[in-house]
PDB file of N, CA and C in Angstrom:
ATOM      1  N   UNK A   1     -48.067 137.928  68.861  1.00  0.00           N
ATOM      2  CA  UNK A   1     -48.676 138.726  67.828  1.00  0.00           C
ATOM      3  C   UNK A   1     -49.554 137.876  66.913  1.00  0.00           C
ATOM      4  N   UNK A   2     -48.893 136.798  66.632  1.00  0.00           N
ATOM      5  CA  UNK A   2     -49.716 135.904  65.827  1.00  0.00           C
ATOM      6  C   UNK A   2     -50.974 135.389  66.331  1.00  0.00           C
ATOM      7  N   UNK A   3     -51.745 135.572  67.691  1.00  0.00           N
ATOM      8  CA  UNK A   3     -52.518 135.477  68.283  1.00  0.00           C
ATOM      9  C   UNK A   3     -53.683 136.258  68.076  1.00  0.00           C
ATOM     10  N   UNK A   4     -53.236 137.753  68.279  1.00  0.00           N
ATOM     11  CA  UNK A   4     -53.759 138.669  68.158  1.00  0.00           C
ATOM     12  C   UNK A   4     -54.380 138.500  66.593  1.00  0.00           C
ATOM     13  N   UNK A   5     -53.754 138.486  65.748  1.00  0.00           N
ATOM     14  CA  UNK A   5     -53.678 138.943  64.596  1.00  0.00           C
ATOM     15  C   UNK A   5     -54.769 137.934  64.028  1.00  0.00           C
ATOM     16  N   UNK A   6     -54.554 136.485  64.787  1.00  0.00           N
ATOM     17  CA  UNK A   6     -55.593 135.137  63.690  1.00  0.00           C
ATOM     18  C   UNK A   6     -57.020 136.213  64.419  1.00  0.00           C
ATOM     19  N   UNK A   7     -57.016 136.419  66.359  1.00  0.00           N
ATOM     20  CA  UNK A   7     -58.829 136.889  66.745  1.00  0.00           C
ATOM     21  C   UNK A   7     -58.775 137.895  66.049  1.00  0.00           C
ATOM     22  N   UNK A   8     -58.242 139.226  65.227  1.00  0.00           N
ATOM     23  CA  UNK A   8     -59.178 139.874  64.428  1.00  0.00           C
ATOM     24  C   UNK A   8     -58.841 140.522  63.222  1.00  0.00           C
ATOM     25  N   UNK A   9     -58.284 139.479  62.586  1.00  0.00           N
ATOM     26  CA  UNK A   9     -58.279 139.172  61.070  1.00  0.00           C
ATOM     27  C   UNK A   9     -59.771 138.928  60.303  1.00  0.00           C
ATOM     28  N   UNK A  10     -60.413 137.770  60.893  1.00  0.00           N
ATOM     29  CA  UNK A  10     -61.461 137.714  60.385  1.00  0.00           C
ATOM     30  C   UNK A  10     -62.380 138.538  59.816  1.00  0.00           C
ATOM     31  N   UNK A  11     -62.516 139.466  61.232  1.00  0.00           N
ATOM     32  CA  UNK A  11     -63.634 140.780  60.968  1.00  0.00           C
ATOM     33  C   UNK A  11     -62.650 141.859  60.259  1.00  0.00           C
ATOM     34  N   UNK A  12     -61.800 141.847  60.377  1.00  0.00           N
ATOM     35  CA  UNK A  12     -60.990 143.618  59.305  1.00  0.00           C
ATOM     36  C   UNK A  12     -60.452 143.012  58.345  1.00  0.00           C
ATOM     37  N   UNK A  13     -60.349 141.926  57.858  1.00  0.00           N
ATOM     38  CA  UNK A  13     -59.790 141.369  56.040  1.00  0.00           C
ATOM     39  C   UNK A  13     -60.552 142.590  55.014  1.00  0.00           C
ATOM     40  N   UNK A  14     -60.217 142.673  54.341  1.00  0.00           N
ATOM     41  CA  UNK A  14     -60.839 143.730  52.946  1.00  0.00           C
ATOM     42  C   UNK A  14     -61.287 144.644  53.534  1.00  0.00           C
ATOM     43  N   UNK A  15     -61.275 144.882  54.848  1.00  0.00           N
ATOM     44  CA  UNK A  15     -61.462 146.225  55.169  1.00  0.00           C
ATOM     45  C   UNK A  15     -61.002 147.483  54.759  1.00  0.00           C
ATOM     46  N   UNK A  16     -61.077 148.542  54.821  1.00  0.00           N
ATOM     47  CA  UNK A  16     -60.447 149.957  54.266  1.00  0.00           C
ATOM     48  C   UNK A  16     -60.146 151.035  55.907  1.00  0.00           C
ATOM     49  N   UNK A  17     -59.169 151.180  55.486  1.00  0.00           N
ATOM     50  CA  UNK A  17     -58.573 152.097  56.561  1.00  0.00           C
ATOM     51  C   UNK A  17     -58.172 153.609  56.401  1.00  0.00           C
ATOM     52  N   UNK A  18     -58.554 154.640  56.968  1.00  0.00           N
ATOM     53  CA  UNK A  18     -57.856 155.981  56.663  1.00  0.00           C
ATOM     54  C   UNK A  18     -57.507 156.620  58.166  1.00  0.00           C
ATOM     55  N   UNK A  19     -56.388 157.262  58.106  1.00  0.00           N
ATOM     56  CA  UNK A  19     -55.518 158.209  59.162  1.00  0.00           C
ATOM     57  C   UNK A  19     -55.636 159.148  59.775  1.00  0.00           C
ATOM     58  N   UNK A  20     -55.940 160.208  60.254  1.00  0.00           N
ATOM     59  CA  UNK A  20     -55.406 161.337  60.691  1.00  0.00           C
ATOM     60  C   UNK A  20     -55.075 161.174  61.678  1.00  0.00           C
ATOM     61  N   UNK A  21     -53.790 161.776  61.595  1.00  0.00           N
ATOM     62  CA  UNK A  21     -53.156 161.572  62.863  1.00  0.00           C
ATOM     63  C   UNK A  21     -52.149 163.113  63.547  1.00  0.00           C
ATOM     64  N   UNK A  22     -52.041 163.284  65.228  1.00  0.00           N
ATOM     65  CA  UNK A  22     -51.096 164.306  65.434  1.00  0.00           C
ATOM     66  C   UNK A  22     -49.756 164.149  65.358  1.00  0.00           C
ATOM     67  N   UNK A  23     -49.223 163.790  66.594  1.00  0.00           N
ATOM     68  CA  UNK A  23     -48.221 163.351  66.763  1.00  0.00           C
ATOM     69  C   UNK A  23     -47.443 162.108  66.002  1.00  0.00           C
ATOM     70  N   UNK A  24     -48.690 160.993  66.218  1.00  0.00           N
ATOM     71  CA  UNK A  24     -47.525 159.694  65.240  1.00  0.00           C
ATOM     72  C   UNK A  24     -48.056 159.521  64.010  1.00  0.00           C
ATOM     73  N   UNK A  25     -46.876 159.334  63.451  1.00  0.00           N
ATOM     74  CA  UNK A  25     -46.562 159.408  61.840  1.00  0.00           C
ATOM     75  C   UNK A  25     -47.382 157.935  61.456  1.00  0.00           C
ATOM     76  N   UNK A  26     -48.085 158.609  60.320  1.00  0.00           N
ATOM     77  CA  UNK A  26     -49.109 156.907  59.862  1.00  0.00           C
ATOM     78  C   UNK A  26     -48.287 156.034  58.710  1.00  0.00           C
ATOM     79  N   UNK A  27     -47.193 156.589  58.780  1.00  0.00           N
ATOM     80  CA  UNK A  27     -46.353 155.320  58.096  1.00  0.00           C
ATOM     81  C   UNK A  27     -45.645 154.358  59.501  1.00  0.00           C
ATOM     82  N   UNK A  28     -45.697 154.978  60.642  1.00  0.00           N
ATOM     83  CA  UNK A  28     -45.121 153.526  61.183  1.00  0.00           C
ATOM     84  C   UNK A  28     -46.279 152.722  61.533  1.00  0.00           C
ATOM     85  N   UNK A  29     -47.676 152.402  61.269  1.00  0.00           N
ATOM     86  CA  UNK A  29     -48.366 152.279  61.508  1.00  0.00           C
ATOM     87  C   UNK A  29     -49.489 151.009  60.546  1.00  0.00           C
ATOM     88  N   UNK A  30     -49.399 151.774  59.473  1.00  0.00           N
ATOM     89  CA  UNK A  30     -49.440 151.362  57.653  1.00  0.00           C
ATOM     90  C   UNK A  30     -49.426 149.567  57.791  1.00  0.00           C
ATOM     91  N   UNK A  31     -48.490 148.826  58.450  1.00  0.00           N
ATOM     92  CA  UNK A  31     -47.816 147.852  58.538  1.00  0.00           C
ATOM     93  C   UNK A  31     -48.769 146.805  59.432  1.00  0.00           C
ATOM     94  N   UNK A  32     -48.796 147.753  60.346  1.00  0.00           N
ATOM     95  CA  UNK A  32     -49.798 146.633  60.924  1.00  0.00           C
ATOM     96  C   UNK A  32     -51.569 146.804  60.839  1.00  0.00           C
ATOM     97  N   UNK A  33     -51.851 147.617  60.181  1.00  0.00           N
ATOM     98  CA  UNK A  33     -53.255 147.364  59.210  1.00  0.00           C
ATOM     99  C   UNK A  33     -53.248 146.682  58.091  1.00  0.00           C
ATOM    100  N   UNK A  34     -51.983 146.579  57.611  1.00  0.00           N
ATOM    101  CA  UNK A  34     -51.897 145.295  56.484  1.00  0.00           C
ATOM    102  C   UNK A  34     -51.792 143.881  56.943  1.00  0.00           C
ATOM    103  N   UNK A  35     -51.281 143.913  57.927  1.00  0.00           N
ATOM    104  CA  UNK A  35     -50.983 143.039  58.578  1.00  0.00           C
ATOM    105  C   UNK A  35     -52.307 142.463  59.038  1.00  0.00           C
ATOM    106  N   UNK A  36     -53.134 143.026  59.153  1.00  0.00           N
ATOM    107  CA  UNK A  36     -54.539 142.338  59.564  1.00  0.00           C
ATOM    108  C   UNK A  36     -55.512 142.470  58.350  1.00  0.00           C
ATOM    109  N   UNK A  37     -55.132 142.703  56.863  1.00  0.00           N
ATOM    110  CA  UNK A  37     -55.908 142.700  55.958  1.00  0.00           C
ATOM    111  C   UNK A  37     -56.513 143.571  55.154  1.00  0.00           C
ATOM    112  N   UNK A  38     -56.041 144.536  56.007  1.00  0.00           N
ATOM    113  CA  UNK A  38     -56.684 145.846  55.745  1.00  0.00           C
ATOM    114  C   UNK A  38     -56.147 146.711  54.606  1.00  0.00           C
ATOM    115  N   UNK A  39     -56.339 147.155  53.914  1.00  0.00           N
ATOM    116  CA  UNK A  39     -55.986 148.467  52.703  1.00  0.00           C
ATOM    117  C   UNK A  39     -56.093 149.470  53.306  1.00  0.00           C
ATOM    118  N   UNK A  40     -55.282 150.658  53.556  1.00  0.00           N
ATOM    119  CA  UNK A  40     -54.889 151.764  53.777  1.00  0.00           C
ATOM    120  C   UNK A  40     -54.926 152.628  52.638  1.00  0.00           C
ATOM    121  N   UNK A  41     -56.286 153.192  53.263  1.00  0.00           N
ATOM    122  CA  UNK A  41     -56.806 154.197  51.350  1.00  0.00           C
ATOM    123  C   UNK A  41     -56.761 155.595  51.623  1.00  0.00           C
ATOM    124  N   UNK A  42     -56.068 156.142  52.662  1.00  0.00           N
ATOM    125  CA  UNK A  42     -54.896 157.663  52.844  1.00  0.00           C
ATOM    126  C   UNK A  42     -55.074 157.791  54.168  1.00  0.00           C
ATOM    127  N   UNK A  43     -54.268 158.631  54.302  1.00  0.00           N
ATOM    128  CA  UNK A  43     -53.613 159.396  55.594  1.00  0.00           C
ATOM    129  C   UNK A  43     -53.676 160.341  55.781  1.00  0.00           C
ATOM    130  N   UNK A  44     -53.736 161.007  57.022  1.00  0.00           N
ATOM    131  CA  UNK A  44     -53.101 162.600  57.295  1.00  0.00           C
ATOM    132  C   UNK A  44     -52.647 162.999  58.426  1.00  0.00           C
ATOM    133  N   UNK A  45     -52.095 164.159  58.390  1.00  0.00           N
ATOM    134  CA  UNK A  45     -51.530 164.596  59.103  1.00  0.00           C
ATOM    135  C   UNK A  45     -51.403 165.843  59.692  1.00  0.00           C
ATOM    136  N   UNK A  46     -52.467 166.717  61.174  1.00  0.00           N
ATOM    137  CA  UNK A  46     -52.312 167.089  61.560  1.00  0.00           C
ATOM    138  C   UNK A  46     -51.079 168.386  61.833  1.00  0.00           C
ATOM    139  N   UNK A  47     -50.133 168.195  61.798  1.00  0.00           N
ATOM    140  CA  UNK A  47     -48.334 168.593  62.027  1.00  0.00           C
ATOM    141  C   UNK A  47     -47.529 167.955  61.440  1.00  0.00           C
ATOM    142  N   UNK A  48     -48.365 168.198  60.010  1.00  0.00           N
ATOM    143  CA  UNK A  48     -47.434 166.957  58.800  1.00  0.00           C
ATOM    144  C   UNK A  48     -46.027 168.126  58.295  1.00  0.00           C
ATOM    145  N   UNK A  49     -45.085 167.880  57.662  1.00  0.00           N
ATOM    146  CA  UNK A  49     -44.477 168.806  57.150  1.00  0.00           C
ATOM    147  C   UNK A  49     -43.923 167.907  55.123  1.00  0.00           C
ATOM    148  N   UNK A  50     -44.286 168.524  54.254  1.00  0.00           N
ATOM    149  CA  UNK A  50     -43.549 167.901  53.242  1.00  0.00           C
ATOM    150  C   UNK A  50     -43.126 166.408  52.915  1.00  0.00           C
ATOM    151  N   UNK A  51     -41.828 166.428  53.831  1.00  0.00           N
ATOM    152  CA  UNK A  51     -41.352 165.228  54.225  1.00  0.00           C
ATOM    153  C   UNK A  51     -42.064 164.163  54.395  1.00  0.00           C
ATOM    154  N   UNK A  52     -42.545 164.733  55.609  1.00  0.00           N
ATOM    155  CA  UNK A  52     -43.681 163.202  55.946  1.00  0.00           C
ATOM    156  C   UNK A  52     -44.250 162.680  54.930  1.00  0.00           C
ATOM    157  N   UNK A  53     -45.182 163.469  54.401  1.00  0.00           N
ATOM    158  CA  UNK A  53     -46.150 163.123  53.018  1.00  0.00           C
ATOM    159  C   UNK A  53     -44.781 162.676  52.032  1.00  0.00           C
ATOM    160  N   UNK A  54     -44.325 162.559  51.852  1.00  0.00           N
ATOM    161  CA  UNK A  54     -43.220 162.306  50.852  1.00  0.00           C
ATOM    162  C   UNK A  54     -43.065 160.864  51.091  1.00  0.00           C
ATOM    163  N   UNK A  55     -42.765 160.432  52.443  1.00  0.00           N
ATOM    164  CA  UNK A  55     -42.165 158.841  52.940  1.00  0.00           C
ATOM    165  C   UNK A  55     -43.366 158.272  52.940  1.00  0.00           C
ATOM    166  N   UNK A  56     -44.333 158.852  53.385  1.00  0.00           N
ATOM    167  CA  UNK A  56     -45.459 157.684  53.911  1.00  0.00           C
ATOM    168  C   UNK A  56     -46.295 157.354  52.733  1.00  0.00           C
ATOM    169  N   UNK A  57     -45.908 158.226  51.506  1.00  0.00           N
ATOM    170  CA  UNK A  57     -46.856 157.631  50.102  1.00  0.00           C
ATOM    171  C   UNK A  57     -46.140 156.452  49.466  1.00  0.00           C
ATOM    172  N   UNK A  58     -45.003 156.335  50.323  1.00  0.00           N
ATOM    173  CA  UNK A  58     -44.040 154.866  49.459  1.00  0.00           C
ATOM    174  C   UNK A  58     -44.070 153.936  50.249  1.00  0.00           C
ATOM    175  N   UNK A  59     -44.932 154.141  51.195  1.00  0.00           N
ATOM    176  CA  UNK A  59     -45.227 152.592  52.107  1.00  0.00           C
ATOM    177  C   UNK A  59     -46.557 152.509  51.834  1.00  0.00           C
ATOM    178  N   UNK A  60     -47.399 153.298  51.029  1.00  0.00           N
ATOM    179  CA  UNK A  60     -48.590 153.193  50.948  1.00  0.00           C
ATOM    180  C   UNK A  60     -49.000 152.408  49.527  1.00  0.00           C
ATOM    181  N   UNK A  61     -49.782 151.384  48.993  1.00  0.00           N
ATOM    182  CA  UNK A  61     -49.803 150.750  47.863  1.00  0.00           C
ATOM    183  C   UNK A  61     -50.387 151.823  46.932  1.00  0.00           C
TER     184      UNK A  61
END
């Protein structure tokens, strides 16, 4: 992973990221766009219900 992550860090650092998504939930996800530098500036969700939006705004800065 640490491989991956040094080839394309460079180009997505301060980058900005946004979601929509069907099926997978953009909080398990959140993690590894930070992980490469990126800010995650919202999400969505397709077949979101309540819940979802509830968890994934507390992994979100």
């Amino acid at each position: 992973m640490d491989e991956i992550i040094a080839r394309y860090k460079p180009r997505l650092e301060a980058r900005r990221s946004c979601s929509y998504v069907g099926g997978l939930r953009p909080r398990h996800v959140i993690g590894a766009y930070e992980d490469l530098g990126m800010e995650v500036v919202g999400t969505g969700y397709e077949f979101g219900h309540n819940d979802d939006h509830d968890r994934t705004i507390k992994e979100m800065g």
